[in-house]
C-alpha atoms as a PDB file:
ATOM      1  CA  UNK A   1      75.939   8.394 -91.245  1.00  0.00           C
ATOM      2  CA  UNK A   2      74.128  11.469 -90.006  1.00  0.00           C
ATOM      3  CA  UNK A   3      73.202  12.233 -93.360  1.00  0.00           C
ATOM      4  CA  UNK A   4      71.431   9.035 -94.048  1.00  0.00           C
ATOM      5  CA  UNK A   5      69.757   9.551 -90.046  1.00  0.00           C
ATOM      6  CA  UNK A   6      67.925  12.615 -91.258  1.00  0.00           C
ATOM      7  CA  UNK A   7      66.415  11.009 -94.455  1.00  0.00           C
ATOM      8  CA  UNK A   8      64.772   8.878 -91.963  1.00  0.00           C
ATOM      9  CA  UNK A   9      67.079   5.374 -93.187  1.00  0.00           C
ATOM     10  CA  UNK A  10      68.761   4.610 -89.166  1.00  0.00           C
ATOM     11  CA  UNK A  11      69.208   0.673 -89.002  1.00  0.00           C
ATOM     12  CA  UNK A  12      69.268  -0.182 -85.671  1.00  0.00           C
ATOM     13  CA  UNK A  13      67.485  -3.464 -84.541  1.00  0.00           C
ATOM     14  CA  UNK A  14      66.405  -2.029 -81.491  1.00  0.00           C
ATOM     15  CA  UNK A  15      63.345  -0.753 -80.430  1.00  0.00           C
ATOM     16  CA  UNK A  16      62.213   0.570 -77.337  1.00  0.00           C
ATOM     17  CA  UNK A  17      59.071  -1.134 -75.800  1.00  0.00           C
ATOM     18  CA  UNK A  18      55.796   0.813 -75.928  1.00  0.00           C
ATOM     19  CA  UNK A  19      53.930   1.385 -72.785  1.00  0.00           C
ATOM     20  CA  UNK A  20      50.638  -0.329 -72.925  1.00  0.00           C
ATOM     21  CA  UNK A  21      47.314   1.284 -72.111  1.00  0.00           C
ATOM     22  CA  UNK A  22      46.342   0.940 -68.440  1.00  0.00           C
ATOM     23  CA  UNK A  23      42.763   1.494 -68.725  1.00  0.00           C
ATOM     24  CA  UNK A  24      40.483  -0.462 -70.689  1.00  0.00           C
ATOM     25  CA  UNK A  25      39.990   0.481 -74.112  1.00  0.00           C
ATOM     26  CA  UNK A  26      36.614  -0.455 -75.499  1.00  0.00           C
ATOM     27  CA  UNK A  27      34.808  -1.027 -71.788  1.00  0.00           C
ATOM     28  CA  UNK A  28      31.538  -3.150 -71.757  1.00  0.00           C
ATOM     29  CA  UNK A  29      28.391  -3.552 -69.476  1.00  0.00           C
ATOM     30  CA  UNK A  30      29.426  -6.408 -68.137  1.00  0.00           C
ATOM     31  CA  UNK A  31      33.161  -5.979 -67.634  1.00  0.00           C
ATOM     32  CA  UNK A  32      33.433  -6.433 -64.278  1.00  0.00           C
ATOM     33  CA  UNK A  33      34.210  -4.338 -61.010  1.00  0.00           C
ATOM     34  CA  UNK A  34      32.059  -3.219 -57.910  1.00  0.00           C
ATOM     35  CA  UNK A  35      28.886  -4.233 -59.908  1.00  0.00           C
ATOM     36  CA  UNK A  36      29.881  -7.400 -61.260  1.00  0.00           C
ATOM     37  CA  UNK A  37      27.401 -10.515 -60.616  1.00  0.00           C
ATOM     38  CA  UNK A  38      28.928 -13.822 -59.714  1.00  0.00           C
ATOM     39  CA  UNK A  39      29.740 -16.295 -62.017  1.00  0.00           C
ATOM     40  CA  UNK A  40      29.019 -20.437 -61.563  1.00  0.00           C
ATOM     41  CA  UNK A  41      33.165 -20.634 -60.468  1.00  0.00           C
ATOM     42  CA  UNK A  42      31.319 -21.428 -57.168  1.00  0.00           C
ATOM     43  CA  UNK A  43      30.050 -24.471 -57.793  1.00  0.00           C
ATOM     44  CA  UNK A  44      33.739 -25.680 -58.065  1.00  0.00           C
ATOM     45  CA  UNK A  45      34.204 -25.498 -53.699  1.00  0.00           C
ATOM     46  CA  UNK A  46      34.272 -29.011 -52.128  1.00  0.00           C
ATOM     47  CA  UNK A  47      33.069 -27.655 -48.810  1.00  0.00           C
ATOM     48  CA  UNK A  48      29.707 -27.473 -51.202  1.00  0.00           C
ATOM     49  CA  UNK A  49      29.912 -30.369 -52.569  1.00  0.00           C
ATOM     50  CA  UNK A  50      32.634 -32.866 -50.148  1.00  0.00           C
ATOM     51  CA  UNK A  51      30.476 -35.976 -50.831  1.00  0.00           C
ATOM     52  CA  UNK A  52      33.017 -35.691 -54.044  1.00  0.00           C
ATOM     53  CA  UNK A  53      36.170 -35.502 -51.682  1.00  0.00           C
ATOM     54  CA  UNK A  54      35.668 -39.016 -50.046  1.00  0.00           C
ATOM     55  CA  UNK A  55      35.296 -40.447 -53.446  1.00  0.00           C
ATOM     56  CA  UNK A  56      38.471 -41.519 -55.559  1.00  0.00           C
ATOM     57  CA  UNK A  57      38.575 -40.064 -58.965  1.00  0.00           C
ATOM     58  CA  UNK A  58      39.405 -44.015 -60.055  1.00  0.00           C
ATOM     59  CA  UNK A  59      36.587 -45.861 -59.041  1.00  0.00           C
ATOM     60  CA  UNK A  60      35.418 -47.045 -62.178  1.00  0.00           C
ATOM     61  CA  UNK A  61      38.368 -48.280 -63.594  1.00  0.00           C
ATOM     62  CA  UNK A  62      37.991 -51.682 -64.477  1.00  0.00           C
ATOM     63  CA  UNK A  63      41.527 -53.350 -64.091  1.00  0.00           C
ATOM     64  CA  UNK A  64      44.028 -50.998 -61.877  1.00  0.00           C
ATOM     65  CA  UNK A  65      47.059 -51.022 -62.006  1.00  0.00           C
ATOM     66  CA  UNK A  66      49.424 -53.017 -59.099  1.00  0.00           C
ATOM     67  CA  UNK A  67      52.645 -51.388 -59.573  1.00  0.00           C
ATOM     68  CA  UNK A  68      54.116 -48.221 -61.429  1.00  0.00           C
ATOM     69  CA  UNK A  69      55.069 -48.241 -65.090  1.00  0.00           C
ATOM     70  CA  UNK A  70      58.710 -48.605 -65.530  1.00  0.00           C
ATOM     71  CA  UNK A  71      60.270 -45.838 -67.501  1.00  0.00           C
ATOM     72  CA  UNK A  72      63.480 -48.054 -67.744  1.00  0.00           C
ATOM     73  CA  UNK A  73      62.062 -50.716 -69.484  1.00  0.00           C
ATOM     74  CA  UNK A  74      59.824 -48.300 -71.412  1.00  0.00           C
ATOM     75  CA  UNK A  75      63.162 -46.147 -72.647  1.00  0.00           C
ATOM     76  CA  UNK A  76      64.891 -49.750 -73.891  1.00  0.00           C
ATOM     77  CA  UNK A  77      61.996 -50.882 -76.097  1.00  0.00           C
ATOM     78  CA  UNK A  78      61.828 -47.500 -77.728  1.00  0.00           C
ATOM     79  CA  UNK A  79      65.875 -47.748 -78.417  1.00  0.00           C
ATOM     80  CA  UNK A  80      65.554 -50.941 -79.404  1.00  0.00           C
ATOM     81  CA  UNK A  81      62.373 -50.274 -81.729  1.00  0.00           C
ATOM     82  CA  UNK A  82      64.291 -47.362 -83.188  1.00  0.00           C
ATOM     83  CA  UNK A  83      67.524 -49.680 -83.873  1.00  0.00           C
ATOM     84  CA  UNK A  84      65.032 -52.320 -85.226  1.00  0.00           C
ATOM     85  CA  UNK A  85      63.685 -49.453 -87.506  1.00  0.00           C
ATOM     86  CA  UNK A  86      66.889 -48.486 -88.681  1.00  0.00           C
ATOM     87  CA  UNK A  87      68.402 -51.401 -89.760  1.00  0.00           C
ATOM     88  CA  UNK A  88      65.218 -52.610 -91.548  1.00  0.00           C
ATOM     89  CA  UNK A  89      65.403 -48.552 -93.252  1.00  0.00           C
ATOM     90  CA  UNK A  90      69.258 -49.720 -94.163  1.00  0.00           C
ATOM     91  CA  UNK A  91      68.450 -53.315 -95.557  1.00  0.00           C
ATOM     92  CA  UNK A  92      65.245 -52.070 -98.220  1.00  0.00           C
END
């Protein structure tokens, strides 16, 4: 086994992680830090723009829903579409 070591043929699996560079490599002009301008993430605040906070995100929605979806009844029809499926599969 030590023989086969030195010719360079070891077959572990494992391999120790590499440490990854902590600095950047290939640095830019506009790559941030002390100098960096600001970007149009501000735009995003509702204290800037609340007249969108009293405003429901659903008030164009033609016909609205009165009650949840029922997952229950949703989860039967796909068994039953799926056994429906199956048998027709089995029959042709």
């Amino acid at each position: 086994m030590d023989h086969e070591i030195e010719k360079g043929l070891d077959r572990t699996a494992y391999k120790p992680p590499q440490m990854l560079p902590t600095q950047t490599l290939n640095p830019t002009s506009s790559s941030g830090g002390a100098g960096a301008k600001e970007t149009g993430k501000g735009k995003r605040d509702l204290e800037v723009n609340d007249h969108y906070a009293d405003e429901p995100l659903n008030k164009h929605v033609l016909v609205k829903r009165k009650q949840p979806l029922d997952a229950n009844k949703w989860w039967w029809f796909g068994v039953g579409l799926t056994g429906v499926g199956s048998f027709l599969y089995y029959c042709f």
